[in-house]
C-alpha atoms as a PDB file:
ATOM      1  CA  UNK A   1       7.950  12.214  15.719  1.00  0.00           C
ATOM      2  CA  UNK A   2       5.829  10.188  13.338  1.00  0.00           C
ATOM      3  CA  UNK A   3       4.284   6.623  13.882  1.00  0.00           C
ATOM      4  CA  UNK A   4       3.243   5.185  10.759  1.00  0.00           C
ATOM      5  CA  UNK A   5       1.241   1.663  10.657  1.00  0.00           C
ATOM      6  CA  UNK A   6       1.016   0.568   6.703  1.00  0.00           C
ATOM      7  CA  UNK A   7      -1.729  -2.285   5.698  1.00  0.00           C
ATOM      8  CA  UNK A   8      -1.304  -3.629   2.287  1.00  0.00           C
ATOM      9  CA  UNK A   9      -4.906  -5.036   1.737  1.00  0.00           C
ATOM     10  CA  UNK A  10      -5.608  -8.381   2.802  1.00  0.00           C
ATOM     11  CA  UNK A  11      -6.724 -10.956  -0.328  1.00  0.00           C
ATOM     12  CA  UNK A  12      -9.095  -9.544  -2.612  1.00  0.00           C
ATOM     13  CA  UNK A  13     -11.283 -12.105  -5.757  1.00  0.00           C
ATOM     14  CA  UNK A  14      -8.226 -10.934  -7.993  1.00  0.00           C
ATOM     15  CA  UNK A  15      -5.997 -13.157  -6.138  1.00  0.00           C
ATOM     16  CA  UNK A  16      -7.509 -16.165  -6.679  1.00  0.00           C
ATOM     17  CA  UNK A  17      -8.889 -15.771 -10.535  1.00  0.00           C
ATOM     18  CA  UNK A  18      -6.312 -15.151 -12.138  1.00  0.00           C
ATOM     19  CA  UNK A  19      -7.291 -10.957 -13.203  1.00  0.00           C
ATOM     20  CA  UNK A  20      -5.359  -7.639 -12.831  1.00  0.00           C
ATOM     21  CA  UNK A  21      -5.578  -5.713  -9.681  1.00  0.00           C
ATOM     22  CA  UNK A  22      -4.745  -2.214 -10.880  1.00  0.00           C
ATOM     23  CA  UNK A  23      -7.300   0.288 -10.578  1.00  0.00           C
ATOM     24  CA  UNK A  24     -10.044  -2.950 -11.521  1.00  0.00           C
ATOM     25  CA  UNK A  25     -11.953  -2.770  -8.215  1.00  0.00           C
ATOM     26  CA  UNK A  26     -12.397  -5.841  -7.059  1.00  0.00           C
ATOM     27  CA  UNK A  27     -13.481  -6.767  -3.381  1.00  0.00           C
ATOM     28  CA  UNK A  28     -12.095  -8.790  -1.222  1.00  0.00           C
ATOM     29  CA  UNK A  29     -12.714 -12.745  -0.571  1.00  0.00           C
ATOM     30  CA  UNK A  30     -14.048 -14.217   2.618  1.00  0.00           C
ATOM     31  CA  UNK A  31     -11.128 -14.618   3.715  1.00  0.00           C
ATOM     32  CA  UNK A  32      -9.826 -11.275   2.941  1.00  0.00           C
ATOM     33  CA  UNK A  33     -12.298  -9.994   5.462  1.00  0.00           C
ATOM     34  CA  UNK A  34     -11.686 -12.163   8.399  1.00  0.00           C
ATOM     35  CA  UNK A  35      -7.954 -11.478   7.598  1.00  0.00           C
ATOM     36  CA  UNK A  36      -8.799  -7.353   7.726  1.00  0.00           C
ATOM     37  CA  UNK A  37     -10.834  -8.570  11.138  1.00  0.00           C
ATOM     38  CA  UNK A  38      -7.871 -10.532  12.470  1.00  0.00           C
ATOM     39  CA  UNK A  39      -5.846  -7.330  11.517  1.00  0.00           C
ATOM     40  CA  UNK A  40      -7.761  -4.926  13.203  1.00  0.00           C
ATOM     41  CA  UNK A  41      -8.453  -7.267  16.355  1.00  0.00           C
ATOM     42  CA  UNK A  42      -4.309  -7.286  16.895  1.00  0.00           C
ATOM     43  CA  UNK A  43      -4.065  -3.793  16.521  1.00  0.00           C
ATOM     44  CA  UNK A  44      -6.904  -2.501  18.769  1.00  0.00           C
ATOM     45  CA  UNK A  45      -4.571  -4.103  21.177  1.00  0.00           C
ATOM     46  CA  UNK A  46      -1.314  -2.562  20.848  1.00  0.00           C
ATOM     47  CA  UNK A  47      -1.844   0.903  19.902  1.00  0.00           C
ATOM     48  CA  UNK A  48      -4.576   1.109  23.018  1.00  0.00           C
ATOM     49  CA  UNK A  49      -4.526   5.034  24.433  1.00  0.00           C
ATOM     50  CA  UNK A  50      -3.241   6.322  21.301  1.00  0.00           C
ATOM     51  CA  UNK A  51      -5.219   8.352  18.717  1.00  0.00           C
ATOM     52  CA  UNK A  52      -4.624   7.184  14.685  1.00  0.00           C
ATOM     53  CA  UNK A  53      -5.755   8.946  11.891  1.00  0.00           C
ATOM     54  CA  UNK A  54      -6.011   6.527   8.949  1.00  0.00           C
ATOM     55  CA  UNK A  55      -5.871   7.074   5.078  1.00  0.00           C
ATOM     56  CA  UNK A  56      -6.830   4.449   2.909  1.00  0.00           C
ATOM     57  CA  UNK A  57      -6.915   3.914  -1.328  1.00  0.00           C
ATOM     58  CA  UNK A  58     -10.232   4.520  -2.544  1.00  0.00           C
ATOM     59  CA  UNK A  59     -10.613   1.048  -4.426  1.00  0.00           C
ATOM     60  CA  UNK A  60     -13.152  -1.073  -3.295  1.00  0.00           C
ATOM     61  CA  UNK A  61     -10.670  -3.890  -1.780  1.00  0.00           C
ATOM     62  CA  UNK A  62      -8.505  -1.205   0.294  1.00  0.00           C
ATOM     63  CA  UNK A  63     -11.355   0.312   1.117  1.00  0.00           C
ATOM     64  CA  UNK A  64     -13.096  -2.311   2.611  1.00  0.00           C
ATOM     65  CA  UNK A  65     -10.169  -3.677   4.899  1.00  0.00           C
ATOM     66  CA  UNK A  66      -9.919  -0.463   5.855  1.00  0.00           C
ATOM     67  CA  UNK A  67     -13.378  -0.445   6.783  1.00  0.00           C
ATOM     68  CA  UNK A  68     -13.042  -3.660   8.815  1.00  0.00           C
ATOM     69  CA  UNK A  69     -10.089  -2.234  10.491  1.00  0.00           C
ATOM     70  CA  UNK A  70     -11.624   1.611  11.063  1.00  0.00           C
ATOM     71  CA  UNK A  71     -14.762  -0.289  13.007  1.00  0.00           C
ATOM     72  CA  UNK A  72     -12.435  -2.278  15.426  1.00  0.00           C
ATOM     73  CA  UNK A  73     -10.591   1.095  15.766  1.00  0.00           C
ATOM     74  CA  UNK A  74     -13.208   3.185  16.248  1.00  0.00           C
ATOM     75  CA  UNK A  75     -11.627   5.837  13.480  1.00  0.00           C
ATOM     76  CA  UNK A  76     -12.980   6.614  10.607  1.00  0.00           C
ATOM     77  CA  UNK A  77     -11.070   6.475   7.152  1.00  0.00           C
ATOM     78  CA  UNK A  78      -9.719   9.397   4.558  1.00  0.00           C
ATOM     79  CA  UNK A  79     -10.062   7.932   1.129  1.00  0.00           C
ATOM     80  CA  UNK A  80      -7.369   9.138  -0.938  1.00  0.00           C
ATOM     81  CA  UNK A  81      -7.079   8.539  -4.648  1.00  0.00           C
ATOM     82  CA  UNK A  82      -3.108   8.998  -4.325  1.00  0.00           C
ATOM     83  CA  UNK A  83      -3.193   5.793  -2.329  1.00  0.00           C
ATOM     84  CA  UNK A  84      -4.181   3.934  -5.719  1.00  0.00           C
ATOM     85  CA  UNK A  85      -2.174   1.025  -6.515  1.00  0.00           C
ATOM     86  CA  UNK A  86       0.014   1.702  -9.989  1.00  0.00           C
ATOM     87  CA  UNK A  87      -2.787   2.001 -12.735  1.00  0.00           C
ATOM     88  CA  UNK A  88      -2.074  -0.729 -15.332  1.00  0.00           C
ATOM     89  CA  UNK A  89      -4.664   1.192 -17.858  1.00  0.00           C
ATOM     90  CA  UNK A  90      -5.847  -0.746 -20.873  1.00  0.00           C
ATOM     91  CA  UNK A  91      -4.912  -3.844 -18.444  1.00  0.00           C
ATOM     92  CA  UNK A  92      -7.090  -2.554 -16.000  1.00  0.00           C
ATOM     93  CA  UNK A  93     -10.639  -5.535 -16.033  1.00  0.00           C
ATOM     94  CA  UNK A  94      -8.074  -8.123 -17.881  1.00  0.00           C
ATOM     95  CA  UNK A  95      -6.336 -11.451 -17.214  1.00  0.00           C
ATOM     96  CA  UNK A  96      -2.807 -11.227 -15.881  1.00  0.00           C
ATOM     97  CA  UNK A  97      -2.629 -13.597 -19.279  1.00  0.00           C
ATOM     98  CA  UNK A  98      -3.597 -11.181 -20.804  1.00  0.00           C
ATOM     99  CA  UNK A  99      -0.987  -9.004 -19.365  1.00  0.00           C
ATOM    100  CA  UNK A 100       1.201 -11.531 -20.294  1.00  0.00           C
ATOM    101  CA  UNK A 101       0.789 -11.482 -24.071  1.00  0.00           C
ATOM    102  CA  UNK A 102       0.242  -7.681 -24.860  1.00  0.00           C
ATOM    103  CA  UNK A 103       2.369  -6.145 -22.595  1.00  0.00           C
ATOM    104  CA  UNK A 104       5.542  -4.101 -24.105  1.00  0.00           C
ATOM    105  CA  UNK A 105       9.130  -5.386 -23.359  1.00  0.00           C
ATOM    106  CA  UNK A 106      11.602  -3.192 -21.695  1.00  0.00           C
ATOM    107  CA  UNK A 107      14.466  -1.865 -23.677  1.00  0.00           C
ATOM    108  CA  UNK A 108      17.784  -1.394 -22.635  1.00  0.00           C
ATOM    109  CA  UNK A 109      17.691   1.810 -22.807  1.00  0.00           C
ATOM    110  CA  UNK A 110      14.597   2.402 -20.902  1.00  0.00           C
ATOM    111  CA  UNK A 111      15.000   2.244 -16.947  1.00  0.00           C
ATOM    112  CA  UNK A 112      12.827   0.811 -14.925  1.00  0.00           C
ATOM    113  CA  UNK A 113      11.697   4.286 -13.244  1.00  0.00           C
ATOM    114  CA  UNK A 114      10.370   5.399 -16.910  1.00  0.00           C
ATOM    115  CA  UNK A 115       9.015   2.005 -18.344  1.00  0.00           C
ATOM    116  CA  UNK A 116       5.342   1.376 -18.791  1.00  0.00           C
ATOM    117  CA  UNK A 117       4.436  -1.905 -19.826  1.00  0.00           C
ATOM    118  CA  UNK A 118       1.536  -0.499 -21.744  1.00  0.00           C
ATOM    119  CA  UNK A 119       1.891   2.539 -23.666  1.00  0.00           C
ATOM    120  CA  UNK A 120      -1.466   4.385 -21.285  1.00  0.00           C
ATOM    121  CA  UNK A 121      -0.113   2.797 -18.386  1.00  0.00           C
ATOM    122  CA  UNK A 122       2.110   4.770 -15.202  1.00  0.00           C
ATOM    123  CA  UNK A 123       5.482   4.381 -14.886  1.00  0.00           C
ATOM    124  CA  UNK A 124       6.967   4.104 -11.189  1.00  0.00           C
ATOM    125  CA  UNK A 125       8.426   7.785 -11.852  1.00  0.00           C
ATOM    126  CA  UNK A 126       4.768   8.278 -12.541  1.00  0.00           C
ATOM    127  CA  UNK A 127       4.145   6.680  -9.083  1.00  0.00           C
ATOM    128  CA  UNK A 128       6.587   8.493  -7.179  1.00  0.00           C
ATOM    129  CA  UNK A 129       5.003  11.917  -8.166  1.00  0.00           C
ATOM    130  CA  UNK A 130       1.474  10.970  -7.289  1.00  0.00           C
ATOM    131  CA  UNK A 131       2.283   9.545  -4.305  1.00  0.00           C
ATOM    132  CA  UNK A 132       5.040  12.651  -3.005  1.00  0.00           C
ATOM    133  CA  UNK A 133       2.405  14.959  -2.188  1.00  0.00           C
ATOM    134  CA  UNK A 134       0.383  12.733   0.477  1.00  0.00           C
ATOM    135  CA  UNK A 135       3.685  11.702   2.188  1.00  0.00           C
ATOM    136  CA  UNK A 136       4.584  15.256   2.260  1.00  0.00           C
ATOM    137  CA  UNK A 137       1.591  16.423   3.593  1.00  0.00           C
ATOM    138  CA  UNK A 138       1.381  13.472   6.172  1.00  0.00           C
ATOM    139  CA  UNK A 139       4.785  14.223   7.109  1.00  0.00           C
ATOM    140  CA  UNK A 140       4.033  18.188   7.786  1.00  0.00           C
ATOM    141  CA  UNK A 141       0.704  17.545   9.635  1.00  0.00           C
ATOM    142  CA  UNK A 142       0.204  17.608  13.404  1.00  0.00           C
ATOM    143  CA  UNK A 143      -0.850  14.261  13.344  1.00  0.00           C
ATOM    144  CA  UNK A 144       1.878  11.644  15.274  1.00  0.00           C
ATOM    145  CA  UNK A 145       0.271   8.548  14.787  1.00  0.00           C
ATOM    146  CA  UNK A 146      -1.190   7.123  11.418  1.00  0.00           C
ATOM    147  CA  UNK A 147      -2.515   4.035   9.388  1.00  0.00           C
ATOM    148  CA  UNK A 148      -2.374   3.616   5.725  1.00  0.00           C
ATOM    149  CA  UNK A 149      -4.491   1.186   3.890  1.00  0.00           C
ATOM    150  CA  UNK A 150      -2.993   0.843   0.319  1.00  0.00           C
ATOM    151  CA  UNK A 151      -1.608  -1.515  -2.234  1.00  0.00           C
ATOM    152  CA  UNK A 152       1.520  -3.371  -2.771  1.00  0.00           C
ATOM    153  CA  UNK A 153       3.566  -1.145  -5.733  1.00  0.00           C
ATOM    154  CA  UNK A 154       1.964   2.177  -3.750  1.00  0.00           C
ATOM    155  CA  UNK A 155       3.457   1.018  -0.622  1.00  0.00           C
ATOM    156  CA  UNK A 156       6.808  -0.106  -2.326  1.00  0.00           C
ATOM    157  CA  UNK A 157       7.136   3.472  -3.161  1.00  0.00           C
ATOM    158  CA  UNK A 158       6.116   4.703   0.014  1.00  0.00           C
ATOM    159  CA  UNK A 159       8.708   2.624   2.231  1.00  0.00           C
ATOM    160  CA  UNK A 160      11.281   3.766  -0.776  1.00  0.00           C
ATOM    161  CA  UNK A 161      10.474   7.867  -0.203  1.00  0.00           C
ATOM    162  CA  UNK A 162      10.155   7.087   3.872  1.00  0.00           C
ATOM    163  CA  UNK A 163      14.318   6.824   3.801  1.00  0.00           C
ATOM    164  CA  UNK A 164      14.404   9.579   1.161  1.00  0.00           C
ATOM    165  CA  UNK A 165      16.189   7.858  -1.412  1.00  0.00           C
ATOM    166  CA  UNK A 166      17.173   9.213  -4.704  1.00  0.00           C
ATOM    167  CA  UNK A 167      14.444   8.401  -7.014  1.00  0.00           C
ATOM    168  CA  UNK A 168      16.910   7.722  -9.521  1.00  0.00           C
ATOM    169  CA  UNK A 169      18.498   4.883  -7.942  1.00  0.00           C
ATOM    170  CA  UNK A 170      15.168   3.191  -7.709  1.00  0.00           C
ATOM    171  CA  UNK A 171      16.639   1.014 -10.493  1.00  0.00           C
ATOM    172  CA  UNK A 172      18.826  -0.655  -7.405  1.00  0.00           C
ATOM    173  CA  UNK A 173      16.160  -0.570  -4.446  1.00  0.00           C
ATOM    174  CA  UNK A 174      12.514  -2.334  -4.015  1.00  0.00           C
ATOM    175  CA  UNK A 175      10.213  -3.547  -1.070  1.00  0.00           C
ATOM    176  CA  UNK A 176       8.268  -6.424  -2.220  1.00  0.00           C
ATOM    177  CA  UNK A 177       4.740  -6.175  -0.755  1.00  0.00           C
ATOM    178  CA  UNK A 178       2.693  -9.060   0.533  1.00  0.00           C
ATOM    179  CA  UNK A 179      -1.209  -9.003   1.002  1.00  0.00           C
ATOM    180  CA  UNK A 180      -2.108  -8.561   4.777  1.00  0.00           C
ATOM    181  CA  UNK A 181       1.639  -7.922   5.497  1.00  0.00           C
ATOM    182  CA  UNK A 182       1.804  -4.830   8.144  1.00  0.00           C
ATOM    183  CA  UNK A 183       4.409  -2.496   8.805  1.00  0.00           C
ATOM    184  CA  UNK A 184       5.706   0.131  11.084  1.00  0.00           C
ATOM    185  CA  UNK A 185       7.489   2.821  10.122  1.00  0.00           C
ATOM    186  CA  UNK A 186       8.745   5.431  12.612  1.00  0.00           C
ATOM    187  CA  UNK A 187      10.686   8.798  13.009  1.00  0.00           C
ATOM    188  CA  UNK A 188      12.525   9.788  16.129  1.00  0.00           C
ATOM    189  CA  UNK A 189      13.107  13.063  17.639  1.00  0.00           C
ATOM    190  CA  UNK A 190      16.608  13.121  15.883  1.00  0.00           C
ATOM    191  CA  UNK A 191      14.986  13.310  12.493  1.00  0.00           C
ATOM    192  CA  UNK A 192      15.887   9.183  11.693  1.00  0.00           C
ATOM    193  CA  UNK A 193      13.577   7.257  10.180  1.00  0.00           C
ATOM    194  CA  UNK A 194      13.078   3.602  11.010  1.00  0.00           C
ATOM    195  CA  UNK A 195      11.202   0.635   9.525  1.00  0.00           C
ATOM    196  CA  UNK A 196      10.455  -1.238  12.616  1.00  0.00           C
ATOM    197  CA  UNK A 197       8.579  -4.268  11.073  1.00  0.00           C
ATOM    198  CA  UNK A 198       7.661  -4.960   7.395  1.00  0.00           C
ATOM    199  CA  UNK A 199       4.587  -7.407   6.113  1.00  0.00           C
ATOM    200  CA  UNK A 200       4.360  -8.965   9.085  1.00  0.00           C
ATOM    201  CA  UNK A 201       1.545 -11.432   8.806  1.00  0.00           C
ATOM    202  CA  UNK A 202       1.162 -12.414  12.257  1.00  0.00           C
ATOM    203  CA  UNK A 203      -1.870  -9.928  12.565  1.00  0.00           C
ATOM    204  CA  UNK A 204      -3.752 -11.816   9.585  1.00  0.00           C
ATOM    205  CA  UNK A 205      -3.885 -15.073  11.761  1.00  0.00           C
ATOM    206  CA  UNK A 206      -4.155 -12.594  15.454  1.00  0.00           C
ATOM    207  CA  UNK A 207      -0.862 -14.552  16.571  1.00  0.00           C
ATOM    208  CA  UNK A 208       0.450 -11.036  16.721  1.00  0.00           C
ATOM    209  CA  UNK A 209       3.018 -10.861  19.984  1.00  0.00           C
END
């Protein structure tokens, strides 16, 4: 059986000026880090008597809500480069305008697995193969109960390879991510896998029930 708790990173200074995210590593507002506080204050309260091991993305904003979070906890993170949101390259320190303007258009007959919207950029194919061998290994450890800190296209992925879809109808499927949104993904004893709750942002504001 496998308890997963995922964290998308509460707000980071990319959401509010207008910049990539990507592998830029910005850190997170004020209010990113009472949000990461509120997060961590909820959970310290339901998963009491049960040992996590949490992984978290090594840039600086997933990093430091999973700080904030680890502390409450009393666990200390894994940094894993795997958990790195989709890298945007040459985009990477730009405006999303600038995004905007030089990025290249999709073709029909490109799919949306394969297309990069810069030519030094990852594809969500791309994604899916970075990301395959952490899940796998999570999912063959010992470990029963686990957090992961990440971003909102990694965890897209991840919720899309939890239910062990075909990659190639990825054109069809998508989890849109929200910042501070938790979820709970779970597998029972019969081999099902569950997504109990997804970006629920109760635990940014502690209202958690």
């Amino acid at each position: 059986m496998k308890n997963i708790i995922t964290i998308q990173h509460t707000q980071s200074v990319h959401h509010t000026n207008g910049m990539i995210g990507a592998w830029t590593d910005w850190e997170l507002t004020e209010l990113g880090k009472q949000q990461a506080f509120n997060i961590g204050k909820a959970l310290r309260k339901e998963i009491t008597n049960k040992r996590y091991v949490m992984y978290a993305s090594d840039l600086l904003r997933a990093k430091q809500t999973a700080d904030i979070i680890a502390c409450l906890l009393e666990i200390v993170p894994i940094y894993k480069r795997e958990l790195r949101e989709i890298n945007l390259g040459s985009a990477t320190g730009k405006s999303v305008k600038w995004l905007h303007k030089n990025q290249i258009k999709q073709d029909m007959y490109t799919s949306s697995l394969d297309y990069k919207c810069l030519p030094d950029a990852e594809s969500k194919r791309d994604l899916y193969r970075r990301l395959l061998p952490f899940l796998h290994e999570v999912q063959n450890s010992q470990e029963e109960n686990i957090i992961i800190v990440s971003h909102g296209g990694t965890l897209s992925m991840l919720f899309y390879i939890w239910h062990s879809h075909d990659i190639n109808n990825l054109d069809h499927t998508e989890f849109q991510g929200i910042s501070g949104g938790v979820s709970v993904l779970n597998e029972n004893d019969k081999g099902v896998r569950i997504i109990r709750k997804l970006n629920d942002l109760s635990y940014i504001s502690n209202t958690v029930r």
